[in-house]
Protein backbone atom coordinates (compact mmCIF):
# COMPACT_ATOMS: atom_id res chain seq x y z
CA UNK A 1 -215.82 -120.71 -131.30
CA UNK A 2 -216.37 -118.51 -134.38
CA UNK A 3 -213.37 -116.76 -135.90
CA UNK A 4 -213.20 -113.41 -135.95
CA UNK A 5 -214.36 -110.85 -138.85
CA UNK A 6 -211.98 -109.56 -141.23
CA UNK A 7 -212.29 -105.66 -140.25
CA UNK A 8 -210.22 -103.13 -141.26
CA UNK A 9 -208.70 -101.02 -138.63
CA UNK A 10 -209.99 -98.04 -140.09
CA UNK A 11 -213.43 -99.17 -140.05
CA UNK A 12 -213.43 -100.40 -136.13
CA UNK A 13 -211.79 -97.22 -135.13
CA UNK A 14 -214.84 -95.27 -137.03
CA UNK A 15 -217.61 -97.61 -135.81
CA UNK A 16 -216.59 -97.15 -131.93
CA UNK A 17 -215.51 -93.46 -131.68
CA UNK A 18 -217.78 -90.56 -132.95
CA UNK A 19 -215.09 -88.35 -134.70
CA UNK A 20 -216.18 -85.65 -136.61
CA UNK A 21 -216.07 -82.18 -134.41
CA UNK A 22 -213.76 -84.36 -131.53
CA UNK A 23 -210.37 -83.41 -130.30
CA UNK A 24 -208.11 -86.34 -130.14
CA UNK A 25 -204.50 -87.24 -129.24
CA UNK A 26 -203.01 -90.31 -131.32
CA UNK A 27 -200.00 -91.18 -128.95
CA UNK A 28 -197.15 -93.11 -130.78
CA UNK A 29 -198.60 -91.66 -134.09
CA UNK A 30 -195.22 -92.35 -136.10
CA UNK A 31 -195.60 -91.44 -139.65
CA UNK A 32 -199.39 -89.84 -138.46
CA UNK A 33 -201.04 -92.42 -140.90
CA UNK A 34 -203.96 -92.71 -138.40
CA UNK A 35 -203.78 -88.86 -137.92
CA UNK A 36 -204.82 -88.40 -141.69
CA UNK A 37 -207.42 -90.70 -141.03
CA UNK A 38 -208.61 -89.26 -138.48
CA UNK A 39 -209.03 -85.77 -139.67
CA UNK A 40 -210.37 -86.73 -142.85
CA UNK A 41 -213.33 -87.83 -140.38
CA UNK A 42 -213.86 -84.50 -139.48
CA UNK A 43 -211.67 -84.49 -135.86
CA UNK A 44 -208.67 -82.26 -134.62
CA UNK A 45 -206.06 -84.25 -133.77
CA UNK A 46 -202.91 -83.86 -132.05
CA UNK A 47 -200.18 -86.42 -133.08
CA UNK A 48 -198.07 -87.65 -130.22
CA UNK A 49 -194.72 -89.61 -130.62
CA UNK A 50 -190.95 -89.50 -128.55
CA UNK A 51 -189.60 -89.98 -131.76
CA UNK A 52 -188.11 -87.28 -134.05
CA UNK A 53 -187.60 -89.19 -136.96
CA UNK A 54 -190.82 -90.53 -137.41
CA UNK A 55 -192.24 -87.03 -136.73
CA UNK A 56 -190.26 -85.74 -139.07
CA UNK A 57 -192.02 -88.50 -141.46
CA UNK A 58 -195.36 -87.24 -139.94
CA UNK A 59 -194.81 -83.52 -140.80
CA UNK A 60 -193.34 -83.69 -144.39
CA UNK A 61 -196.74 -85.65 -145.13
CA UNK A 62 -199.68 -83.41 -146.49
CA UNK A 63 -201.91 -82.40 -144.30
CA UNK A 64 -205.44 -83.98 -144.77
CA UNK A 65 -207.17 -81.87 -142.12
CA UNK A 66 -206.73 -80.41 -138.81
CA UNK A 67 -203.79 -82.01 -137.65
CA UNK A 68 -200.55 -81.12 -135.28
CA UNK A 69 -197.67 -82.88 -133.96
CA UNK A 70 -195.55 -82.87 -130.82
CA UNK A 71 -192.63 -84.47 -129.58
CA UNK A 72 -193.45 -86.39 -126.22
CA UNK A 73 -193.70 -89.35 -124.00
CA UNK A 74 -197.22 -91.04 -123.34
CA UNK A 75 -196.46 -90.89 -119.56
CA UNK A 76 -195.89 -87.02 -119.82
CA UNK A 77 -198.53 -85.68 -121.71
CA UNK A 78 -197.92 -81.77 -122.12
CA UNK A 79 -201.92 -81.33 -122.38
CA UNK A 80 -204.49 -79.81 -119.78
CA UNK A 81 -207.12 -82.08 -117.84
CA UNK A 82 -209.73 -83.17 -119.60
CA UNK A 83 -209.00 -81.02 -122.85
CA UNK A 84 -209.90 -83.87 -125.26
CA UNK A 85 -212.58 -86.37 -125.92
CA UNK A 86 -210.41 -88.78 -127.07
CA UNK A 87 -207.06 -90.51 -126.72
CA UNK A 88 -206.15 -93.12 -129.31
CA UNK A 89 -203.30 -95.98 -128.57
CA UNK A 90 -203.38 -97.67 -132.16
CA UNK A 91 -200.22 -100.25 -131.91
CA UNK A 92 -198.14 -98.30 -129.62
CA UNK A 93 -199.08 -99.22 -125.62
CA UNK A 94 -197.34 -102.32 -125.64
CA UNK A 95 -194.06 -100.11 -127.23
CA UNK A 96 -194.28 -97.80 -123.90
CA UNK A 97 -191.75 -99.40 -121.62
CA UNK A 98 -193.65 -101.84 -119.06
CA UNK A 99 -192.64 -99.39 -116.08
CA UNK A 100 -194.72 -96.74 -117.22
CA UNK A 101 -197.80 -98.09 -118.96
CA UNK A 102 -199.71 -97.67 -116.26
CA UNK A 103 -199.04 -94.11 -116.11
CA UNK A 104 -199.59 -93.45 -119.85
CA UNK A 105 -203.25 -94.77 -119.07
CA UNK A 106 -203.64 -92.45 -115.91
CA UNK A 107 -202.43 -89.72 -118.61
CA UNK A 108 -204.59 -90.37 -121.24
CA UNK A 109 -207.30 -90.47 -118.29
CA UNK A 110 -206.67 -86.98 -117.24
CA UNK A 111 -206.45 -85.58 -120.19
CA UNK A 112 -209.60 -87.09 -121.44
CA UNK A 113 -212.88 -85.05 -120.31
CA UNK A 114 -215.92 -87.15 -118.12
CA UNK A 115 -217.48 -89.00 -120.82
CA UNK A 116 -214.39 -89.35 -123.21
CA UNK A 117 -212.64 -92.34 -123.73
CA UNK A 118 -209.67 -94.05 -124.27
CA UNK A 119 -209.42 -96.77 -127.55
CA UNK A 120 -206.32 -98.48 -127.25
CA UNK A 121 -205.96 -101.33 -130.18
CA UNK A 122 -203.25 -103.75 -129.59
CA UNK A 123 -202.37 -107.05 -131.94
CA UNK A 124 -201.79 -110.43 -129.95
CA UNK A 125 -199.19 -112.22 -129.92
CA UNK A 126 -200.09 -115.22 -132.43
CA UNK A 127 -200.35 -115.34 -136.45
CA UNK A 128 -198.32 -115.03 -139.49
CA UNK A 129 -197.03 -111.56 -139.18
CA UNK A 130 -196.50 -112.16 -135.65
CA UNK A 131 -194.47 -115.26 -135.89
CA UNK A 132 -191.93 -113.19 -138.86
CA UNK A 133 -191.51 -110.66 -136.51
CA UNK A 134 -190.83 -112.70 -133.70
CA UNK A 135 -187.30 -113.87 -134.09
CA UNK A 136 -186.25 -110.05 -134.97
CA UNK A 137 -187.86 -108.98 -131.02
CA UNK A 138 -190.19 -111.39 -129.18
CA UNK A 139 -192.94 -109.14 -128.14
CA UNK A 140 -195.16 -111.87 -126.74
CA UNK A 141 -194.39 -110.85 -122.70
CA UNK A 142 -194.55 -107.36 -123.49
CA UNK A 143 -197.80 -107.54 -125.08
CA UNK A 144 -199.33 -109.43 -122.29
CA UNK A 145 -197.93 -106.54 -119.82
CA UNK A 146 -199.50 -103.94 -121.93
CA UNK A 147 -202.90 -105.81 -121.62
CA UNK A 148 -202.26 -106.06 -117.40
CA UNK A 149 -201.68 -102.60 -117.71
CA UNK A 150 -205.43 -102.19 -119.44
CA UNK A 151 -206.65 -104.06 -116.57
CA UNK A 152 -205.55 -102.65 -114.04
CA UNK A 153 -206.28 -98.93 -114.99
CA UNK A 154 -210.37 -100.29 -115.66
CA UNK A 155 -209.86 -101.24 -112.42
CA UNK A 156 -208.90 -97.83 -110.82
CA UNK A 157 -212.14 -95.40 -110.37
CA UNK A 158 -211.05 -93.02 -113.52
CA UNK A 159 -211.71 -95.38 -116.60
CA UNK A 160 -214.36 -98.41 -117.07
CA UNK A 161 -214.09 -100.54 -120.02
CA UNK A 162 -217.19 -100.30 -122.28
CA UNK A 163 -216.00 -103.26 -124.71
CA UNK A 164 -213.35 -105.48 -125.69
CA UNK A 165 -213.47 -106.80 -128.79
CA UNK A 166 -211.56 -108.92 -130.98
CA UNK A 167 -210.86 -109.49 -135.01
CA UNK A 168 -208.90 -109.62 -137.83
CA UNK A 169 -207.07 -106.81 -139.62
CA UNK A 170 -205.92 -107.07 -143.15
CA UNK A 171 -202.53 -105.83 -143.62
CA UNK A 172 -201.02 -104.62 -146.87
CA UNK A 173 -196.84 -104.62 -147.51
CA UNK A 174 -195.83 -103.52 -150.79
CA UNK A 175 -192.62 -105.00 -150.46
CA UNK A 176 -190.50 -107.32 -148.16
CA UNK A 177 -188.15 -104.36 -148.57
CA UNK A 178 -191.15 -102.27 -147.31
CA UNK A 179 -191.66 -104.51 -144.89
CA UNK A 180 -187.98 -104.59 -143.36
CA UNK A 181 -187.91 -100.88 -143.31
CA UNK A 182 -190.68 -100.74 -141.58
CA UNK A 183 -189.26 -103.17 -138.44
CA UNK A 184 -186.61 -100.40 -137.96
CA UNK A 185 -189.21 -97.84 -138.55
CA UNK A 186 -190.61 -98.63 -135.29
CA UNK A 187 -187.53 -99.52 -133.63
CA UNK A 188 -184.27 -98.30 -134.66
CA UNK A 189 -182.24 -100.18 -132.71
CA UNK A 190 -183.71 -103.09 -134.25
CA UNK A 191 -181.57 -102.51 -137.27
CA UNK A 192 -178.10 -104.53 -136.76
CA UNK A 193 -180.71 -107.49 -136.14
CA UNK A 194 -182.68 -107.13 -139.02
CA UNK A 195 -179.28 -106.64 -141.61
CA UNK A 196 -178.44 -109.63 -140.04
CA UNK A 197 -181.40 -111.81 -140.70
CA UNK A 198 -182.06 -110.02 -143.67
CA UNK A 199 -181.83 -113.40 -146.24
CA UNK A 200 -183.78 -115.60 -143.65
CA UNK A 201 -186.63 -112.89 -143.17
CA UNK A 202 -187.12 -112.37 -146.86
CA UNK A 203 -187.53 -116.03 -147.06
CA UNK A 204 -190.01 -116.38 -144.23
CA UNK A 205 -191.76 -113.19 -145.53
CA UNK A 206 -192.13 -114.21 -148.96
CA UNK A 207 -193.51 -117.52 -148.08
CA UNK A 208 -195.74 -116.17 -145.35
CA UNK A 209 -197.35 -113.53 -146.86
CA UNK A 210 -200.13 -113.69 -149.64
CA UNK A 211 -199.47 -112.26 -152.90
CA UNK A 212 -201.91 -110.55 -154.74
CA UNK A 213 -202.91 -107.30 -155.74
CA UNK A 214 -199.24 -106.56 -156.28
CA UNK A 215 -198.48 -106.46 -152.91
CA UNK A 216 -198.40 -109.14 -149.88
CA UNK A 217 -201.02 -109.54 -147.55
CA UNK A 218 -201.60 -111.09 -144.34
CA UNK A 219 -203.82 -110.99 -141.31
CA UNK A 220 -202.99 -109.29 -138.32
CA UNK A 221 -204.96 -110.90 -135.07
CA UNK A 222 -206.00 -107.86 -133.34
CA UNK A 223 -207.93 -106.54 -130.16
CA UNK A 224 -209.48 -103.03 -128.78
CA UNK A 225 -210.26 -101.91 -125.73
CA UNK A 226 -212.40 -99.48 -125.57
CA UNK A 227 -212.10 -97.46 -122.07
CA UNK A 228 -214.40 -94.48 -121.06
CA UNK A 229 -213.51 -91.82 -118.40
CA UNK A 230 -216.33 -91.67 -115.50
């Protein structure tokens, strides 16, 4: 079996959704990264996250287009039915808790108009990255829920799944200082763990990671699902 292509994330996001003129929700935007993106591509978007820090992050960026933000939880999305074309999951449905990611993807179902779809990218639980991260918070069972979850909701009569598709995402960290705040980033509560393994994750992360460029690189094994409302 061939491996995958190198692809940045960027570039599959803009090869599978159309997004100039669209009205999209990024749910568990954090820092609204992809929201820039995304407006910069011509589409109104609506960054989602529960968490007021990383909002905060998100807000005191400058705007690159026609962006918003809102505190809220995927499962309780404050938005009319079918008011968007699109609802974007980029690294964030395995971080809803396993109870409710099946009704995040009924939300981002109603809220999506007949036609719209749902792109939820995910990275699986194997490489590099994965394996520094894993000793801080083992995501490998939660991961595989999240991708039940996907399953079962192309299952219901709401969404079918147009494509899955897999590859590799390059991944840029200036810093293993970059890199630890960014664990917590995500996860606050990850913090006592991380100070505690902070001298045996700088080791793993500066012999993991590929240094060029000024910065350290690695790839991230990665998959979307791209699901369309009926």
């Amino acid at each position: 079996m061939s491996e995958p292509p190198l692809l940045k994330h960027t570039a599959v996001l803009r090869e599978h959704l159309a997004l100039a003129g669209a009205r999209v929700a990024d749910v568990g935007c954090g820092d609204g990264g992809l929201v820039r993106v995304m407006t910069r591509a011509g589409a109104a978007v609506l960054g989602i996250d529960p968490g007021p820090q990383q909002l905060a992050r998100a807000r005191a960026a400058e705007p690159a287009g026609d962006e918003s933000y809102l505190c809220a939880f995927g499962e309780q999305l404050p938005l009319a039915d079918a008011s968007l074309d699109a609802v974007v999951y980029f690294n964030a449905l395995h971080h809803v808790p396993v109870e409710v990611q099946g009704a995040a993807l009924d939300e981002a179902a109603r809220v999506v108009r007949p036609g719209g779809f749902v792109y939820v990218q995910e990275p699986l639980a194997e490489g590099t990255h994965f394996a520094l991260v894993q000793p801080i918070e083992d995501e490998t069972e939660v991961r595989a829920q999240a991708y039940e979850a996907l399953q079962a909701a192309c299952a219901d009569e709401e969404l079918e799944e147009v494509e899955e598709f897999r590859y590799r995402a390059p991944h840029r960290v200036a810093s293993f200082e970059a890199f630890r705040d960014g664990l917590i980033a995500v996860d606050p509560k990850r913090r006592p763990t991380v100070e505690a393994a902070e001298e045996s994750l700088r080791q793993a992360f500066m012999a993991a990671g590929e240094q060029r460029e000024g910065a350290f690189w690695f790839e991230i094994p990665s998959r979307l699902n791209l699901l369309q409302r009926i």
